[in-house]
Protein backbone atom coordinates (compact mmCIF):
# COMPACT_ATOMS: atom_id res chain seq x y z
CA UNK A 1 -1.65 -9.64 -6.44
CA UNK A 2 1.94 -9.57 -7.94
CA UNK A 3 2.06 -7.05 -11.22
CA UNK A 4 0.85 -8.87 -14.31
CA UNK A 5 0.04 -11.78 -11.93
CA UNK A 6 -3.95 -12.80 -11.97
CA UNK A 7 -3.23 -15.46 -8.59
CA UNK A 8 -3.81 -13.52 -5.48
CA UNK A 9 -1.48 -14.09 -2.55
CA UNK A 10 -2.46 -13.61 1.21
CA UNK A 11 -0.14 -11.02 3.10
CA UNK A 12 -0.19 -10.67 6.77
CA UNK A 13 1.78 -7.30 7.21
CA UNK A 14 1.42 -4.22 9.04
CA UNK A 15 3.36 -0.86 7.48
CA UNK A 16 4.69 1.59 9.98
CA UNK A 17 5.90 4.67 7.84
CA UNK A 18 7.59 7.89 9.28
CA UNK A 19 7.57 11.54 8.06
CA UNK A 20 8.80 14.77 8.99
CA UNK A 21 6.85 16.95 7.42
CA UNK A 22 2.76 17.62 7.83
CA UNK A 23 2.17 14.77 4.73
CA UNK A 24 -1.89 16.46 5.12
CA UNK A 25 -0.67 19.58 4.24
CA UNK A 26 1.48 17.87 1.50
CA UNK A 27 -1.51 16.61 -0.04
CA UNK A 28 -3.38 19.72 0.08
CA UNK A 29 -0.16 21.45 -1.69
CA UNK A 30 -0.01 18.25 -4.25
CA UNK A 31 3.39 17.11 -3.30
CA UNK A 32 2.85 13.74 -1.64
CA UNK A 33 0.19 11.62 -3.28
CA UNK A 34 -3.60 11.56 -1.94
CA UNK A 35 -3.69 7.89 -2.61
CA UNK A 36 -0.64 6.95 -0.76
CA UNK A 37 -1.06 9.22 2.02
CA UNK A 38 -5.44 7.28 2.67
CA UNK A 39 -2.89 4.02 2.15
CA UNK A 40 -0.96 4.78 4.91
CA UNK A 41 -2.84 6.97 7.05
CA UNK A 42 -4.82 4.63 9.45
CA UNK A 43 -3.32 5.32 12.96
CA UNK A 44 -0.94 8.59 13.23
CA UNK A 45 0.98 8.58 16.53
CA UNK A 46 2.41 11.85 16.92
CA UNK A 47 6.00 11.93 18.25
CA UNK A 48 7.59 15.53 19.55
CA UNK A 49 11.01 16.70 18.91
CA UNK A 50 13.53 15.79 21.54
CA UNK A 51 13.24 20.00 22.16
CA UNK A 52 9.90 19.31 23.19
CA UNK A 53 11.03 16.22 25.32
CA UNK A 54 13.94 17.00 27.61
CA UNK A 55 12.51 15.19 29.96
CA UNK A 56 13.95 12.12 27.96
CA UNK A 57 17.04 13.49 27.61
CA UNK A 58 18.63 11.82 31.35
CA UNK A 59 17.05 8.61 30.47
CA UNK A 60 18.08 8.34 26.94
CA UNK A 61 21.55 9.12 27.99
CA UNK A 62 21.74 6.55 30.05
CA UNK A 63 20.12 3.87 27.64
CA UNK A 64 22.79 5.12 24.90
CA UNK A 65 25.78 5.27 27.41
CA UNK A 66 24.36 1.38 28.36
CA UNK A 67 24.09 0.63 24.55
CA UNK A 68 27.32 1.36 23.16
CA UNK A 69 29.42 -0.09 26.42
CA UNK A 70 27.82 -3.44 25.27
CA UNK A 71 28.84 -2.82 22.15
CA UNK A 72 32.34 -2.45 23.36
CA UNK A 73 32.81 1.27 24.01
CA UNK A 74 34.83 2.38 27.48
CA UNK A 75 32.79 2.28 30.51
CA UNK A 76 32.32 5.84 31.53
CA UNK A 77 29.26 7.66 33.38
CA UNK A 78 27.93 11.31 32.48
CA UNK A 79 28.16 13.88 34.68
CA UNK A 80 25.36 15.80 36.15
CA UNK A 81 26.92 19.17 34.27
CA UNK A 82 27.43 17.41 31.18
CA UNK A 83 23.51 16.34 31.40
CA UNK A 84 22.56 19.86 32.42
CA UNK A 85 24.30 20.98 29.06
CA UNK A 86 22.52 18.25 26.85
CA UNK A 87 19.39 19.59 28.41
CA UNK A 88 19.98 23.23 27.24
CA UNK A 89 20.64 22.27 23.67
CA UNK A 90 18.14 22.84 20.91
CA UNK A 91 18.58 19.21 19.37
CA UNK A 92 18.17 19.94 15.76
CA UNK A 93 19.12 16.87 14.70
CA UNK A 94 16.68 15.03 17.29
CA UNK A 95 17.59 12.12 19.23
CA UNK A 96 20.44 10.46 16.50
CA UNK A 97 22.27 13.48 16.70
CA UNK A 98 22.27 13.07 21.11
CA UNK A 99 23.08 9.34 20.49
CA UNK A 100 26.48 10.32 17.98
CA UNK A 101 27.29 13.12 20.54
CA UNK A 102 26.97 10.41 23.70
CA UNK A 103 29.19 7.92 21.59
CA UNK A 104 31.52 10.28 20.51
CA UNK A 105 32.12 11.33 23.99
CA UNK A 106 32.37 7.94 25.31
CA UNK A 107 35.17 7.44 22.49
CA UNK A 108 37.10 10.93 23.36
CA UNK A 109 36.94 11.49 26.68
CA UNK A 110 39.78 11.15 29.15
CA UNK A 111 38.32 10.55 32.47
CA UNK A 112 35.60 7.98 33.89
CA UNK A 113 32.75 10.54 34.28
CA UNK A 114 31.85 12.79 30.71
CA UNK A 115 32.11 16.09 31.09
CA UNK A 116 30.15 19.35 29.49
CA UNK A 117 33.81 20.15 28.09
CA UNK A 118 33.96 16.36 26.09
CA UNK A 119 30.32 17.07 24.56
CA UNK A 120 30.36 18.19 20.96
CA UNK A 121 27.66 20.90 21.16
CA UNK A 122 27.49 24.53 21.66
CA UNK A 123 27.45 25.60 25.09
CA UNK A 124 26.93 28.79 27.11
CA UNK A 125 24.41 30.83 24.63
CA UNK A 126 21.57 28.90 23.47
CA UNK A 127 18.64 29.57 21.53
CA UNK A 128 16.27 29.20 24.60
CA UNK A 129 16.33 29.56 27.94
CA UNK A 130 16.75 25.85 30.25
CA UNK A 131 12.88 24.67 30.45
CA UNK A 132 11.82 22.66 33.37
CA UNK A 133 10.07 19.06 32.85
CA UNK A 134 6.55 19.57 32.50
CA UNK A 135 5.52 15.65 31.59
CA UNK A 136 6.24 12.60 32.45
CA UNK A 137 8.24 11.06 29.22
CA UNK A 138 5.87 9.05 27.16
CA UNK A 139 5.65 5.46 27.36
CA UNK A 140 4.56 2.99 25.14
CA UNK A 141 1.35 2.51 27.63
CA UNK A 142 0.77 5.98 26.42
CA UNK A 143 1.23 5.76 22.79
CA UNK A 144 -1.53 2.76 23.57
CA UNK A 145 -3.89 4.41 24.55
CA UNK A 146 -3.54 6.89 22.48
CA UNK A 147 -3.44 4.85 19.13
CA UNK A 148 -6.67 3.35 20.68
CA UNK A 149 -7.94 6.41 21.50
CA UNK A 150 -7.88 7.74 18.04
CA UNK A 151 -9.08 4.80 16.39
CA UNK A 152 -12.12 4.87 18.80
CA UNK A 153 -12.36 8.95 17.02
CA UNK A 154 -12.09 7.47 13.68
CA UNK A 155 -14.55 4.62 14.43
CA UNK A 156 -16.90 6.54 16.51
CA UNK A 157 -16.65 4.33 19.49
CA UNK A 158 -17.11 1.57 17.32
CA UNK A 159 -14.72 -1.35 19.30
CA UNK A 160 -15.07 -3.82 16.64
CA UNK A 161 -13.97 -1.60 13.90
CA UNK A 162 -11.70 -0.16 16.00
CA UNK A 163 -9.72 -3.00 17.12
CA UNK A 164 -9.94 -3.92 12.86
CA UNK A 165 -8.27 -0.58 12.53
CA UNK A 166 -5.64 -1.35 14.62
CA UNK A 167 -5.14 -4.99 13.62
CA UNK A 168 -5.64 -6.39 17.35
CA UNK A 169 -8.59 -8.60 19.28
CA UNK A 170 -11.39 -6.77 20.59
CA UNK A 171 -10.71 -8.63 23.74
CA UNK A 172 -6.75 -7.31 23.29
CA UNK A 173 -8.92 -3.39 22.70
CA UNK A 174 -10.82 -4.33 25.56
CA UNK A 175 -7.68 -5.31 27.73
């Protein structure tokens, strides 16, 4: 119902919102508003810091590096040491931050192949020591199942509500 409007109009939307900070905690502490935060806060998908991912790191180099050469960039390749030294990085600035360090390398480097010496990040002393993969990186099969998972929590097993939750079919839940 538009403001100072007494006609109601029927939406068909679905709001995907983003935070990063605990916005629970936030309401607990009173800065982010309870209402808004029951609005919004029907399915949370939790996504880990690239840190926590490095896993990703190989393949999102390669979907970046595949990215900005259709966008015009020069056709180059990244070399196994340059994707060793991504992967001992700390990422603060998550996955943007490897994306404007893959195109700025792409822009500066001199060769075909990217080297550790044409990345813009720290090398040598790090923060933490290299970590082997543990996981597979997360798919959106996973974030599925997991977004159905939960909503099955919430709904205790309910399908029907669940699948209302999460704005699909029961026989789409079901699939």
């Amino acid at each position: 119902k538009p403001v100072g409007s007494s006609k109601i109009h029927p939406v068909d939307i679905r709001i995907i919102a983003a935070a990063n900070s605990n916005l629970a905690e936030a309401v607990k502490k009173g800065t982010f508003r309870q209402d808004l935060y029951y609005r919004l806060n029907t399915v949370t998908i939790y996504a880990p810091p690239l840190r926590e991912r490095l896993c990703d790191i190989p393949l999102l180099c390669t979907h970046f590096t595949a990215k900005l050469i259709g966008e015009g960039y020069p056709r180059k390749s990244i070399s196994p040491e340059a994707i060793a030294a991504l992967c001992n990085f700390n990422w603060p600035g998550n996955v943007r931050e490897l994306e404007n360090v893959i195109r700025r390398a792409l822009t500066l480097s001199k060769g075909d192949q990217i080297s550790p010496e044409d990345l813009s990040i720290p090398t040598g002393e790090t923060d933490h020591a290299p970590r082997p993969c543990k996981t597979e990186p997360a798919s959106m099969a996973f974030h599925e199942k997991e977004a159905i998972r939960k909503a099955l929590n919430h709904t205790t097993g309910n399908r029907r509500a669940a699948a209302k939750l999460l704005g699909i079919s029961e026989a789409t839940l079901y699939r």
